[in-house]
Protein backbone atom coordinates (compact mmCIF):
# COMPACT_ATOMS: atom_id res chain seq x y z
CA UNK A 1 0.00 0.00 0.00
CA UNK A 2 1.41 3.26 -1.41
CA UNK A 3 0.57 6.32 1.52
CA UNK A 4 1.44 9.60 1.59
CA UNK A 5 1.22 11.72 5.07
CA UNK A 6 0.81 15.39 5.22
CA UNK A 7 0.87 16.91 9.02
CA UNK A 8 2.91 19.66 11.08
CA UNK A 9 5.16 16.64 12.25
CA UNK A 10 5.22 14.08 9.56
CA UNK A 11 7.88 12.15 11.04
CA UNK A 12 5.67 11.44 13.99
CA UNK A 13 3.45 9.72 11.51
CA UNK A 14 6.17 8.32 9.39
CA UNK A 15 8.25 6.48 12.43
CA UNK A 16 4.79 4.44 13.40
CA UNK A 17 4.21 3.43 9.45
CA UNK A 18 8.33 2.76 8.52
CA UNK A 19 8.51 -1.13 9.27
CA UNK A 20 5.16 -2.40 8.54
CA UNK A 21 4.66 -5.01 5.62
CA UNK A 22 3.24 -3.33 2.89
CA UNK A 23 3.60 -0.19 3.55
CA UNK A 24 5.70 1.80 1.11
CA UNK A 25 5.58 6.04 2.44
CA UNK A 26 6.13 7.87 -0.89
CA UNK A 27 5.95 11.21 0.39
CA UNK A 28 6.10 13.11 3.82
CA UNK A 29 5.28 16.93 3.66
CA UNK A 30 4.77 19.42 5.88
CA UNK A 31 1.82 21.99 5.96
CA UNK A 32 3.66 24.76 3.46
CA UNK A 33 1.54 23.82 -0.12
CA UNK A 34 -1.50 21.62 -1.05
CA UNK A 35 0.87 20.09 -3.85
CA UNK A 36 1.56 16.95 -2.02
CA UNK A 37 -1.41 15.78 -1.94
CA UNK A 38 -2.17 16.27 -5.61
CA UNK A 39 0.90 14.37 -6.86
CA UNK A 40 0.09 11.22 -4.35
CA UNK A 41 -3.14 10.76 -5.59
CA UNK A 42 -1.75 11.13 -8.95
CA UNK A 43 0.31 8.48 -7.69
CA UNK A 44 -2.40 6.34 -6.28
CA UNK A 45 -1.89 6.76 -2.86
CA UNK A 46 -3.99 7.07 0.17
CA UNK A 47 -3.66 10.12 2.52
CA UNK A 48 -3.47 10.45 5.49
CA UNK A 49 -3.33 14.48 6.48
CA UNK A 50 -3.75 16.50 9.66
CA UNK A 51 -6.08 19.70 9.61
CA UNK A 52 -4.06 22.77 8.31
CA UNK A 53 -3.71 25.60 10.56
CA UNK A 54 -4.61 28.00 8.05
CA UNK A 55 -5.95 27.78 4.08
CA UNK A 56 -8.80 29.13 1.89
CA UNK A 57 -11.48 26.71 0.98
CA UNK A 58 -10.38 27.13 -2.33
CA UNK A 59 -7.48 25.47 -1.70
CA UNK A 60 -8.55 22.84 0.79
CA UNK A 61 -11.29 22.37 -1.77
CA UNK A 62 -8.90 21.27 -4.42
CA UNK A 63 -6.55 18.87 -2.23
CA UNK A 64 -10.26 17.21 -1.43
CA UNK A 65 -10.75 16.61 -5.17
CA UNK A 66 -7.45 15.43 -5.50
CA UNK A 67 -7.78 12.86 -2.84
CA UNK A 68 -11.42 11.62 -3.65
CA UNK A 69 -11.51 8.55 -1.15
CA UNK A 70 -7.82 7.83 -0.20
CA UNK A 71 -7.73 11.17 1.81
CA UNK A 72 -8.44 11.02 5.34
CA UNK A 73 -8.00 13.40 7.96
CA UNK A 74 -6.26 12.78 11.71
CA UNK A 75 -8.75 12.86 14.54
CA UNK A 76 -7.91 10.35 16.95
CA UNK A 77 -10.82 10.72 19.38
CA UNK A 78 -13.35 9.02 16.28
CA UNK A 79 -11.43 5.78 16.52
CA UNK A 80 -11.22 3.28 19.28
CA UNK A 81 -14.01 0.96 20.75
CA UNK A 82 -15.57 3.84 23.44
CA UNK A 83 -16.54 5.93 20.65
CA UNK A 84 -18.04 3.33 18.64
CA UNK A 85 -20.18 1.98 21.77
CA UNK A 86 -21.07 5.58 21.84
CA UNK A 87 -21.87 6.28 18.43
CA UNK A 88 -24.11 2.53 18.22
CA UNK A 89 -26.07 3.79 21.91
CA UNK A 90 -27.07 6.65 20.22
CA UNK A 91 -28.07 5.21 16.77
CA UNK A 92 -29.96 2.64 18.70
CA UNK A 93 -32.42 5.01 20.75
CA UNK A 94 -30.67 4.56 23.81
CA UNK A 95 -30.60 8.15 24.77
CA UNK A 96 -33.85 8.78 23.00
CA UNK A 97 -33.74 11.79 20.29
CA UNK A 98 -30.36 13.56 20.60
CA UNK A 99 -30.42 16.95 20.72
CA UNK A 100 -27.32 18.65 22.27
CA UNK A 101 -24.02 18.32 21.88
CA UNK A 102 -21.39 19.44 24.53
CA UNK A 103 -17.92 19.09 24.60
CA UNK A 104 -14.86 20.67 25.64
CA UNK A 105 -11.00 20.48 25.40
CA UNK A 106 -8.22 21.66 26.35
CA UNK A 107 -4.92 22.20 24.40
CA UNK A 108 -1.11 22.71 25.02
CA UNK A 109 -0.72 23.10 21.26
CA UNK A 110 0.54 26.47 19.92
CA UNK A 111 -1.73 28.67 17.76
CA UNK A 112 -5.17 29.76 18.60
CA UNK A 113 -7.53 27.51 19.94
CA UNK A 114 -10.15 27.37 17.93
CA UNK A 115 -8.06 25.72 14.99
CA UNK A 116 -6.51 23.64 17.15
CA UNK A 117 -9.10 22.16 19.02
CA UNK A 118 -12.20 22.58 17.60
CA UNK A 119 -12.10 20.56 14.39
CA UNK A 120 -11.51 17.45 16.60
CA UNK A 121 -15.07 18.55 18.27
CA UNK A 122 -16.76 19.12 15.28
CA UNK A 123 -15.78 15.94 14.17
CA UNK A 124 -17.05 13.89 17.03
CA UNK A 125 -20.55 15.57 16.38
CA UNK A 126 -20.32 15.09 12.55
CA UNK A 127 -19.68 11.23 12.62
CA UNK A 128 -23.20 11.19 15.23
CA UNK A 129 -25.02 13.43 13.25
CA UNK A 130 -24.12 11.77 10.03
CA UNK A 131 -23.09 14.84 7.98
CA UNK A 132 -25.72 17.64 8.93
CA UNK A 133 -24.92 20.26 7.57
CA UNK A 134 -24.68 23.53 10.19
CA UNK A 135 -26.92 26.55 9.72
CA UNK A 136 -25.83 28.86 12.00
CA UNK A 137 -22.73 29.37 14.28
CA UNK A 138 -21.93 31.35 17.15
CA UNK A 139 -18.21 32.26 18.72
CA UNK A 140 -16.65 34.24 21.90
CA UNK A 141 -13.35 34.38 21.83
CA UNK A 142 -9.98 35.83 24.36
CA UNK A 143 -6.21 36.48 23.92
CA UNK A 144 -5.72 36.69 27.91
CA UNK A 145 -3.21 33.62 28.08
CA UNK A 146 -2.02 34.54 24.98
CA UNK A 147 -1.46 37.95 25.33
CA UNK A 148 -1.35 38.82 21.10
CA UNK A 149 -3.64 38.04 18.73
CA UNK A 150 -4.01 34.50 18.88
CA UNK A 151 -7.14 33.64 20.85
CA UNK A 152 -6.60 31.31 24.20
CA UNK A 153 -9.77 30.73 25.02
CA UNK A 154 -13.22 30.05 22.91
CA UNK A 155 -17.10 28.86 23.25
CA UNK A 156 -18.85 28.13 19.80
CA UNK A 157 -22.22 27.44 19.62
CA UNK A 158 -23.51 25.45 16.13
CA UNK A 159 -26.96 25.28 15.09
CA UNK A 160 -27.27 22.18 12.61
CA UNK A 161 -30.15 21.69 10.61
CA UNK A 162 -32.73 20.10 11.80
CA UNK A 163 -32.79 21.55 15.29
CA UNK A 164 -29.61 19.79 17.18
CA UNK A 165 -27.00 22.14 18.65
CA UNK A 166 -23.17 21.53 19.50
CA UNK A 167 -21.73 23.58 22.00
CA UNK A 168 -18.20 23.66 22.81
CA UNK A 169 -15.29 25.39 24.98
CA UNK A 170 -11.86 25.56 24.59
CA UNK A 171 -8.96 26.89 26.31
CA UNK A 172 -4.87 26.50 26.53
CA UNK A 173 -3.15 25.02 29.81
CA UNK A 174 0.30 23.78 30.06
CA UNK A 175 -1.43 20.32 31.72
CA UNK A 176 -3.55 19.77 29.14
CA UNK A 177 -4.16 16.50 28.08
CA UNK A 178 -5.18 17.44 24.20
CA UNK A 179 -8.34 15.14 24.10
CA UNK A 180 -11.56 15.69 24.07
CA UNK A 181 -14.95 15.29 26.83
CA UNK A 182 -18.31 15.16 24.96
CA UNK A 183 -21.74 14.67 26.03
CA UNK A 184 -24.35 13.74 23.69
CA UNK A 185 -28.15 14.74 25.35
CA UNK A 186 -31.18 12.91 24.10
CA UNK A 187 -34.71 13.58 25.83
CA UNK A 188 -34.47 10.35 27.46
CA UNK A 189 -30.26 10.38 28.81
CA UNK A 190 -27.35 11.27 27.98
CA UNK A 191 -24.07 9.63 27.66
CA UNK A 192 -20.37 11.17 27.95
CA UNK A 193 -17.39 10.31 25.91
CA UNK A 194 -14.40 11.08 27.40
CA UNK A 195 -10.92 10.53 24.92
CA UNK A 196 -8.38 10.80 27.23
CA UNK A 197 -9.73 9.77 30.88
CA UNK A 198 -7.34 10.51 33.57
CA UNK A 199 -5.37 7.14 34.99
CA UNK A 200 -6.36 6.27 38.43
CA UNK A 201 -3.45 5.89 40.15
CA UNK A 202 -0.86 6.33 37.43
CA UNK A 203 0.80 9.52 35.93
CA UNK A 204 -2.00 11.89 36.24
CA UNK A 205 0.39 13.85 33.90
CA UNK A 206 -0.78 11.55 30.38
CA UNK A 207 -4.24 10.38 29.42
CA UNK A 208 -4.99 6.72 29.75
CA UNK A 209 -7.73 4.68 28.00
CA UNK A 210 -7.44 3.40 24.56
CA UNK A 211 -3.87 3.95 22.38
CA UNK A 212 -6.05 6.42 19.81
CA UNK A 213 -3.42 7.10 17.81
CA UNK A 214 -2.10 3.30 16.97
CA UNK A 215 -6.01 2.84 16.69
CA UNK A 216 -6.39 5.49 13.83
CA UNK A 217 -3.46 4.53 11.91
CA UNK A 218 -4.84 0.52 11.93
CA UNK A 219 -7.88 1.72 10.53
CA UNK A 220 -6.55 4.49 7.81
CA UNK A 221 -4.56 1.22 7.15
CA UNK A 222 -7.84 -1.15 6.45
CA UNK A 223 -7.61 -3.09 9.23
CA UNK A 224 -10.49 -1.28 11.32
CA UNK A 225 -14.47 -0.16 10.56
CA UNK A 226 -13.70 3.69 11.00
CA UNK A 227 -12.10 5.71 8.41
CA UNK A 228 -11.94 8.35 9.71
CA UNK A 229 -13.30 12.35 8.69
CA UNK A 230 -13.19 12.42 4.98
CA UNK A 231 -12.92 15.72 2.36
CA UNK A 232 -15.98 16.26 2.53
CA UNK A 233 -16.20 16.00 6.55
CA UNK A 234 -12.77 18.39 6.67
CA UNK A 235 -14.81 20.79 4.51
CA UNK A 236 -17.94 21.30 6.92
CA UNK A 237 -15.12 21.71 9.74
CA UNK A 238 -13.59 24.52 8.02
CA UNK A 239 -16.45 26.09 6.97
CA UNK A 240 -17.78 26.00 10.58
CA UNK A 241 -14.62 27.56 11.73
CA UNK A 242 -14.68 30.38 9.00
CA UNK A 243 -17.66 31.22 10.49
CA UNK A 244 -16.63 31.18 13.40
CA UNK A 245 -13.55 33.20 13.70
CA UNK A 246 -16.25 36.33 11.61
CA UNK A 247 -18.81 35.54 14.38
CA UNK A 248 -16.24 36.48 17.11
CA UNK A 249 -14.82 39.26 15.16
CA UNK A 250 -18.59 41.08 15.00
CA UNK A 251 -20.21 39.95 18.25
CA UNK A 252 -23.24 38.17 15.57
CA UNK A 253 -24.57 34.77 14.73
CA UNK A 254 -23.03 34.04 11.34
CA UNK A 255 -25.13 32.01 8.69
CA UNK A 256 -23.99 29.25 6.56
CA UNK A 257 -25.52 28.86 3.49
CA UNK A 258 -27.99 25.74 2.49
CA UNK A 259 -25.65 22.97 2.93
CA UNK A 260 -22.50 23.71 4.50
């Protein structure tokens, strides 16, 4: 299997895939150009890429064609067993009709918060909600950690269609375990997903539960059920977060147009 990784740290990616039979890596690129992707797909490979920190949909639009379905995006938190006995509790009625969406997560990461933590969110409550589309999205954001322009802290609010709405909050600490706690409410329960729960006992330090990032890899690989967020999937995450960032710049709802 050809594969091509495109990330902030490809190497990270790279060291877990060098080694494995099968696997041939025929290109490892960092976030500067879209180009990568292009010439792997041209090359037949599948993609694994993170989110970038900053693009126009015109150009994250392209890389999506390019990829068609060998592109997948890295969001550890969909993959694993908890999320999936999540994901079938909810599809099965056993929180009745789900109707809000809260989660939260904190990040060491540099950069501002909402594009480094929110597309993980957003894609927690895409793979539930099966696509919606949003209609309307909210934002409040704050440098105060930060002290420039870079916001550390953020609460979005997105109304999907159909009624459901996702509301998150985000913030920078230096303790920060980088994964996220949702909690999906129905009219009969709710149920929490928690990525990262702290070890009981252990190094309270470092996350424990499932190893989400060997999990994601095995299934970009084909040995799992969960691909992972797709083009189009990255597309309604950037699209929410365009909106999000003009939201908190004029103090308004912002509206996204029929189907983003």
């Amino acid at each position: 299997m050809k594969v091509a990784i495109l990330s902030s740290a490809p190497e990270a990616y790279a060291g877990a895939l060098r080694g494995l039979p099968d696997v041939e890596i025929v290109a490892t690129a960092s976030w500067d150009a879209f180009e990568p992707v292009r010439l792997a797909a041209e090359a037949g490979a599948r993609v694994l890429c993170e989110y970038p920190p900053a693009a126009k949909e015109a150009d994250l639009k392209a890389m999506v064609d390019a990829g068609g379905d060998r592109l997948t995006f890295a969001s550890p938190a969909c993959h694993g067993e908890a999320f999936a006995v999540v994901r079938k509790g909810i599809a099965g009625g056993g929180i009745g009709e789900l109707t809000t969406i809260l989660g939260s997560l904190t990040t060491s990461a540099d950069g501002g918060v909402l594009g480094v933590t929110v597309p993980y969110l957003l894609d927690l409550a895409d793979a539930v909600l099966d696509g919606a589309p949003a209609q309307q999205v909210y934002a409040q954001t704050n440098t105060v950690l930060s002290g420039h322009g870079a916001e550390s802290a953020a609460i979005l609010t997105v109304r999907y269609r159909g009624g459901k709405v996702a509301s998150f909050d985000c913030s920078r600490s230096r303790s920060a375990t980088g994964r996220p706690v949702v909690t999906f409410i129905g009219d009969k329960g709710s149920v929490q997903y928690d990525a990262g729960p702290r070890l009981l006992g252990g190094d309270q330090a470092e996350p424990g539960g499932e190893d989400l990032d060997a999990l994601l890899l095995k299934d970009f690989l084909g040995g799992g059920e969960v691909r992972g967020p797709d083009g189009q999937a990255a597309l309604r995450t950037f699209r929410i977060i365009q909106a999000a960032y003009e939201s908190a710049h004029t103090g308004q709802p912002v509206d996204l147009p029929s189907g983003g």
